[in-house]
Protein backbone atom coordinates (compact mmCIF):
# COMPACT_ATOMS: atom_id res chain seq x y z
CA UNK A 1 0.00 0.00 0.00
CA UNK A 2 2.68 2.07 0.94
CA UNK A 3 4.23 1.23 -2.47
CA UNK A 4 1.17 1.92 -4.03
CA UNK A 5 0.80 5.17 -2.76
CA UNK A 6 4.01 6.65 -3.45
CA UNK A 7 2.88 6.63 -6.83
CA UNK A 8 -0.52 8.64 -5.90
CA UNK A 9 1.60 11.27 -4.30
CA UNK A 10 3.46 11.89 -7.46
CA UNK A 11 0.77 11.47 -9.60
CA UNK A 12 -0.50 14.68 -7.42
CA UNK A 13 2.33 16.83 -7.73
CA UNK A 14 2.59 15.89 -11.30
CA UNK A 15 -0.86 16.79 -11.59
CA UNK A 16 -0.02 20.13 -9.57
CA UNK A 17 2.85 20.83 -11.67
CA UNK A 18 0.73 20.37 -14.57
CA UNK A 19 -1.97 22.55 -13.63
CA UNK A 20 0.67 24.96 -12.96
CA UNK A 21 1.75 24.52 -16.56
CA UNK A 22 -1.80 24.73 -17.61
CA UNK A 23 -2.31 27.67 -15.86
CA UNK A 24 0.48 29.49 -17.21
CA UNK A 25 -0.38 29.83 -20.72
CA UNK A 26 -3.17 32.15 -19.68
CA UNK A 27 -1.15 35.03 -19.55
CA UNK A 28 -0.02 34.31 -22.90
CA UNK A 29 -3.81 34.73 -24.00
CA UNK A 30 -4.16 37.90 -23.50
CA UNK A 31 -1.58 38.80 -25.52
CA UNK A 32 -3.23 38.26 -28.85
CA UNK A 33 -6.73 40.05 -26.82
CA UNK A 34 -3.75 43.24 -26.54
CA UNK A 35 -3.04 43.10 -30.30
CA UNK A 36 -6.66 42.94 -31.51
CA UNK A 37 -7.28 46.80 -29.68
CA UNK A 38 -4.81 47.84 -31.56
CA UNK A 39 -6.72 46.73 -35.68
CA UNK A 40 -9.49 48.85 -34.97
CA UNK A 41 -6.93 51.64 -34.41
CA UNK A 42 -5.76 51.56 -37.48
CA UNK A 43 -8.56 51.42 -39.47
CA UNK A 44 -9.97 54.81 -38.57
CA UNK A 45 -5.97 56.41 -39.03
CA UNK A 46 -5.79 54.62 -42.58
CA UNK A 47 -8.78 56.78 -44.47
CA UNK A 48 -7.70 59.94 -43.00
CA UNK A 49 -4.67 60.99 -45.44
CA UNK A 50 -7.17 60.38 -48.03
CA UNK A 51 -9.44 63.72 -47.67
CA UNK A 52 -6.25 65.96 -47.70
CA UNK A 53 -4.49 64.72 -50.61
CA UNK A 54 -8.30 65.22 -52.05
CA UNK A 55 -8.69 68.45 -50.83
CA UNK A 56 -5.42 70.41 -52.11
CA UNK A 57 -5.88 69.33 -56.05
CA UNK A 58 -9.35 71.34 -55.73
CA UNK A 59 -8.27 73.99 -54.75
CA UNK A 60 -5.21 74.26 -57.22
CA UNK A 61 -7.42 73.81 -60.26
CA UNK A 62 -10.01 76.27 -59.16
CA UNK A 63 -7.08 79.03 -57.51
CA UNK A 64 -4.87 79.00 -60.85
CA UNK A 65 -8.19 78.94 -63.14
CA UNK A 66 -10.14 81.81 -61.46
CA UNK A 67 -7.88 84.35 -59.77
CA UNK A 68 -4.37 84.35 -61.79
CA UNK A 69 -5.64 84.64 -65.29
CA UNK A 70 -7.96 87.52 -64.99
CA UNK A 71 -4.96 89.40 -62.95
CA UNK A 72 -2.56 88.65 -66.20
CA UNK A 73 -5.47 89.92 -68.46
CA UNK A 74 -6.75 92.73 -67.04
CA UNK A 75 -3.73 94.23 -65.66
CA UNK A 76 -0.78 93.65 -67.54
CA UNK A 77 -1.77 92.82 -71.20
CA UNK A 78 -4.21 95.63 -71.67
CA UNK A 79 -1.58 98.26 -70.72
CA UNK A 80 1.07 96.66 -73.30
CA UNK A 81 -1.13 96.87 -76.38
CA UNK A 82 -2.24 100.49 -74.60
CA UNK A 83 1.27 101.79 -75.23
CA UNK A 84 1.87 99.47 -78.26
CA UNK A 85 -0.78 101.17 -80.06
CA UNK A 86 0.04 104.54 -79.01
CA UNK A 87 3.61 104.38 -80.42
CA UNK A 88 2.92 102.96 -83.51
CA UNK A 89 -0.70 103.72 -84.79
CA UNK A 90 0.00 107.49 -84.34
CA UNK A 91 2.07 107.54 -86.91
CA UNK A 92 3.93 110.55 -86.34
CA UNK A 93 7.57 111.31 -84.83
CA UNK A 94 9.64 114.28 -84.23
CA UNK A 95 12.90 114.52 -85.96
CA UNK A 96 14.01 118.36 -85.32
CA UNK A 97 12.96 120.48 -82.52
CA UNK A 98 15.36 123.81 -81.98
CA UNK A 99 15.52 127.26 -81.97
CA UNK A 100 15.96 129.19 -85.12
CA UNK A 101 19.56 131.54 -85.13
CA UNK A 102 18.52 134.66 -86.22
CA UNK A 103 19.90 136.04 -89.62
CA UNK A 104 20.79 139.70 -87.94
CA UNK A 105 23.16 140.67 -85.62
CA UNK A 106 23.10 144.41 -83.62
CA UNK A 107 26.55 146.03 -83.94
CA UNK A 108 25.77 149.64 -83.57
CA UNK A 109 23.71 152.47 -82.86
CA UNK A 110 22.52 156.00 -83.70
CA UNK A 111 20.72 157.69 -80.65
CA UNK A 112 17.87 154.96 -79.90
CA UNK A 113 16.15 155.68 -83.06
CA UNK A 114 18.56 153.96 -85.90
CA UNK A 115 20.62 150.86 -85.26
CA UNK A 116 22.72 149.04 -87.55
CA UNK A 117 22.51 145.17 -88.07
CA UNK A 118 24.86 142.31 -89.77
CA UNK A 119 23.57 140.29 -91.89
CA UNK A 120 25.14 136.72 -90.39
CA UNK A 121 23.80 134.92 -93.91
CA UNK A 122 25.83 136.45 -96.17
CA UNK A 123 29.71 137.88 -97.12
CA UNK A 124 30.37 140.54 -98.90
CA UNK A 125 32.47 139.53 -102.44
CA UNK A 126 34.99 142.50 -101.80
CA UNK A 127 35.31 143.14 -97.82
CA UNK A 128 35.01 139.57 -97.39
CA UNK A 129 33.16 140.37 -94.24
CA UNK A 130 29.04 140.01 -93.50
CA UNK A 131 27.32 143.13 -95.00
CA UNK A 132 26.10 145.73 -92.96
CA UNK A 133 23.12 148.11 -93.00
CA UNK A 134 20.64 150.80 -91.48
CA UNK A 135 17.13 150.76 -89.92
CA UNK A 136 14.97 152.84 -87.80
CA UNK A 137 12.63 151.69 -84.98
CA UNK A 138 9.60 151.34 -85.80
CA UNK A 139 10.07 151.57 -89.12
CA UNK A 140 8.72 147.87 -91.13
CA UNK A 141 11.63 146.86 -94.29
CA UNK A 142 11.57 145.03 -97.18
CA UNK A 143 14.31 142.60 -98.30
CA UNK A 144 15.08 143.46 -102.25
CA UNK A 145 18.03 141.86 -104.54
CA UNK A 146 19.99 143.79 -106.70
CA UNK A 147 19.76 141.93 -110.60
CA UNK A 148 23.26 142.22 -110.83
CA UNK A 149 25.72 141.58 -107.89
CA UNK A 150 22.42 139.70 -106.41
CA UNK A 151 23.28 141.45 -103.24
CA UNK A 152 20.00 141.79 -101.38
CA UNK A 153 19.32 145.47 -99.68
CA UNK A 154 16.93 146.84 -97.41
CA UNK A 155 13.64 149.15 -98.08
CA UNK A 156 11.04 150.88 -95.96
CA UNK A 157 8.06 149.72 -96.68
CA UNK A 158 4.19 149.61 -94.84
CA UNK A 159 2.90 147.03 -92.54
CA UNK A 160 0.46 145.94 -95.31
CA UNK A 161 3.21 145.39 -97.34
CA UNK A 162 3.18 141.01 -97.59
CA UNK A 163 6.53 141.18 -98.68
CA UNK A 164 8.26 142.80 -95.37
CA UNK A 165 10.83 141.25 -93.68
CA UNK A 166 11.45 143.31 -90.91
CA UNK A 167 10.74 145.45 -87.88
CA UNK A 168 12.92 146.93 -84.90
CA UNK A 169 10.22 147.26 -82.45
CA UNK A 170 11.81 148.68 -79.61
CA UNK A 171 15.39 150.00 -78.93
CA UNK A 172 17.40 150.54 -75.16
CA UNK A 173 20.84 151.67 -74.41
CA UNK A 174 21.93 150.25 -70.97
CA UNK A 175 25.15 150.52 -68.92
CA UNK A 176 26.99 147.20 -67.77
CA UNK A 177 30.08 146.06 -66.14
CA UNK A 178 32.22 144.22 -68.05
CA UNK A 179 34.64 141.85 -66.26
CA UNK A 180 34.12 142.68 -63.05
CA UNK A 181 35.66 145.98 -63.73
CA UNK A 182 34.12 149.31 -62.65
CA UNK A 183 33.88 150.48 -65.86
CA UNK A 184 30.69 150.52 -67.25
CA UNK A 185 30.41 150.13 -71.30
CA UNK A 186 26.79 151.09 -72.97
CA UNK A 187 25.15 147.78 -74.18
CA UNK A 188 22.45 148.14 -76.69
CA UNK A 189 19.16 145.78 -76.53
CA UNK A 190 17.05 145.66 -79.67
CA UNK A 191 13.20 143.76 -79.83
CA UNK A 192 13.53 142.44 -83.69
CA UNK A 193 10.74 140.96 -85.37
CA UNK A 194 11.59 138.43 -88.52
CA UNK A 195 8.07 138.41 -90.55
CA UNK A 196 9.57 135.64 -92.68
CA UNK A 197 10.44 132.95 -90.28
CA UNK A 198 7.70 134.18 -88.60
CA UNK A 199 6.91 133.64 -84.10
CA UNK A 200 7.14 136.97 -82.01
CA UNK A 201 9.74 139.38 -81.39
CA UNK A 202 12.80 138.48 -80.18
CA UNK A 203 15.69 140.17 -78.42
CA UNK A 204 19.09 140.92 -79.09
CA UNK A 205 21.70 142.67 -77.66
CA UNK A 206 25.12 143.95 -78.77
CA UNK A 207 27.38 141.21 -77.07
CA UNK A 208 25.25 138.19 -78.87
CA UNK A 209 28.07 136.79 -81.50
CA UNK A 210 24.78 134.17 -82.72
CA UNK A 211 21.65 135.48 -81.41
CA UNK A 212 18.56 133.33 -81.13
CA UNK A 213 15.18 133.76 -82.37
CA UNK A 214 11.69 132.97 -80.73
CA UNK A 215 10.72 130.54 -83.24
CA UNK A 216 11.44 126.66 -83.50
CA UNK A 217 13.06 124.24 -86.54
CA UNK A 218 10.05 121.69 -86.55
CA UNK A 219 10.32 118.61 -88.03
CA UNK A 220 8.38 115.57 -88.15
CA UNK A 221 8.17 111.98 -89.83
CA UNK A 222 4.63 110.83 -90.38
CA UNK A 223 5.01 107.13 -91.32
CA UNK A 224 2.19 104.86 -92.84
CA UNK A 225 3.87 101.51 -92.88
CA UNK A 226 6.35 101.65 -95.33
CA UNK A 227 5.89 104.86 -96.74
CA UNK A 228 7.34 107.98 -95.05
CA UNK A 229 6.20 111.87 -95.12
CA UNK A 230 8.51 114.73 -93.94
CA UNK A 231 6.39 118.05 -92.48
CA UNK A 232 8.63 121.05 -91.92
CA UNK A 233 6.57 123.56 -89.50
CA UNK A 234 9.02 125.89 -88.85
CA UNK A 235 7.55 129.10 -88.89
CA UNK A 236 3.86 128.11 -88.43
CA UNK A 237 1.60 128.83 -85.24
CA UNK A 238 -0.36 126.35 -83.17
CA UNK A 239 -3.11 124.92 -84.90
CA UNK A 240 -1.60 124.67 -88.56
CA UNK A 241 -3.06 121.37 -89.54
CA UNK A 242 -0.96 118.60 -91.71
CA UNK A 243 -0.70 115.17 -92.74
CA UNK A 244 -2.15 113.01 -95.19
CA UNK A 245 -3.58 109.31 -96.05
CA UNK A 246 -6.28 110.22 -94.21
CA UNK A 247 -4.91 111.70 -91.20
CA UNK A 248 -5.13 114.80 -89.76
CA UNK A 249 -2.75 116.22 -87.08
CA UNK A 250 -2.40 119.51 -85.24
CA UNK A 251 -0.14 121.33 -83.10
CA UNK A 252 -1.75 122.12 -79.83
CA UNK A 253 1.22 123.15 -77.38
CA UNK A 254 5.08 123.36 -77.16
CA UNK A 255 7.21 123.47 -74.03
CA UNK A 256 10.80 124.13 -75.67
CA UNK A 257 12.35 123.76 -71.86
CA UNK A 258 10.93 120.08 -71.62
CA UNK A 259 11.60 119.30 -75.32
CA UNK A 260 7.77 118.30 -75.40
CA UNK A 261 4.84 119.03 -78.26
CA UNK A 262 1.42 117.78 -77.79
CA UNK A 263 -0.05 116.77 -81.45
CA UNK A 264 -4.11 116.00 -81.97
CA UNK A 265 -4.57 113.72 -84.46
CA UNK A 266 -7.82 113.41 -86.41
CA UNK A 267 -9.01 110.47 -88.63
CA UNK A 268 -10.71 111.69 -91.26
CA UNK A 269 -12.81 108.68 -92.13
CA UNK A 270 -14.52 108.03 -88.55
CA UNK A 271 -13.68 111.77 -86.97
CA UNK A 272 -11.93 109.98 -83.89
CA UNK A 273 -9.36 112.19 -81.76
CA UNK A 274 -6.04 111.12 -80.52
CA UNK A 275 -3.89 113.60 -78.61
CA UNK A 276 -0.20 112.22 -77.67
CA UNK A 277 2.84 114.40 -76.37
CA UNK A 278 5.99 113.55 -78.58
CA UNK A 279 9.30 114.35 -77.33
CA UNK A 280 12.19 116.24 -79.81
CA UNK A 281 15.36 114.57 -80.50
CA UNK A 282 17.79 114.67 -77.98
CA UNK A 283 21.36 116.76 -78.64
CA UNK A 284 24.09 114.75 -78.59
């Protein structure tokens, strides 16, 4: 018996040390329980990128369709062909833009009623020195040319006269300094009007080697694609109209300090005005 029961004992702690081996896989269940939380988590994480990626492409197509394009068109393009159609469908540029030397030079002086004047565009065939002659103030002249020597001469004439040339309006006798000295030397200061180069009066004095006149060389180049048209306008007022191919233009203001002339142009076939300010060529 006591044989026999040996046996029993270690059939019991074989049993108990199997039942502790039985229960210790339990713990191991819940492992797989632990992993199964963590599925689920993943599924709701998974769809989530997709909305974004979804979202950005909408609003690239509808950004670059809808807000650059009408900036590019309305901004930008319509002021190109603005000032693409101003410079070349007015057809007209300025090629000369200067003031006129006058012709006559004061040298001398009778009193302040006669003065005598050089005539810059010319030299005499024996002195071989600019001629020289007489006028009174006040007094209009006409420019005559001998048949001969085709030296040309001065005659009074009257203010209806069409063919007089000139006037000495005005007359003054003035003491200056010269050279910082105390000496003072008379100067003479004559208002000449030119009736064939036409503008106002000018003025002159006796130290001018090349005096200046108030009127303009004005040039300009009308172009019509390949053809070309030269206007001279020196001489003429504000308002003289010229052109052609069925284009008007007109002179409606000149600022000689800015080297600017505002021009209307009319077309003749629909009446439509264009007014542009052209700038004169630049000295060198």
């Amino acid at each position: 018996m006591d044989f026999l029961g040996q046996p029993k004992t270690e059939q019991k702690e074989v049993q108990d040390e199997v039942t502790t081996i039985v229960s210790s896989p339990p713990p191991q269940i819940p492992a797989p329980s632990k992993m199964e939380p963590d599925q689920p988590e993943t599924i709701p994480f998974a769809p989530l990128p997709d909305p974004p990626p979804s979202l950005p492409p909408k609003e690239l197509t509808t950004k670059p369709s809808n807000q650059p394009v009408p900036v590019v068109e309305e901004v930008s393009s319509p002021v190109d062909t603005k000032t693409q159609r101003l410079g070349d469908s007015f057809g007209l540029i300025c090629t000369k833009f200067e003031k006129v030397p006058s012709r006559f030079r004061l040298v001398s002086w009778d009193s302040a009623k006669k003065v005598e004047l050089e005539d810059l565009s010319k030299i005499s065939p024996s002195t071989k020195k600019h001629p020289k002659f007489w006028i009174r103030v006040r007094v209009p002249y006409k420019e005559l040319i001998h048949p001969t020597s085709r030296e040309s001469f001065f005659r009074p004439t009257t203010l209806n006269d069409p063919n007089k040339r000139l006037i000495a309006h005005s007359f003054e006798i003035k003491s200056e300094a010269f050279d910082y000295s105390s000496r003072l030397n008379p100067v003479g200061y004559l208002i000449l009007r030119d009736f064939k180069i036409g503008g106002p009066p000018y003025q002159m004095t006796s130290k001018m080697e090349e005096p200046l006149t108030s009127s303009y060389y004005l040039h300009f180049e009308q172009n019509m694609g390949p053809q070309k048209f030269f206007h001279d306008l020196t001489g003429k007022r504000n308002g003289h109209t010229f052109g052609g191919w069925g284009f008007q233009y007109r002179i409606t203001k000149q600022n000689f300090s800015q080297n600017k002339i505002t021009v209307l142009r009319k077309e003749l076939n629909t009446g439509k005005l264009m007014e542009k300010e052209l700038s004169g060529p630049t000295s060198l």
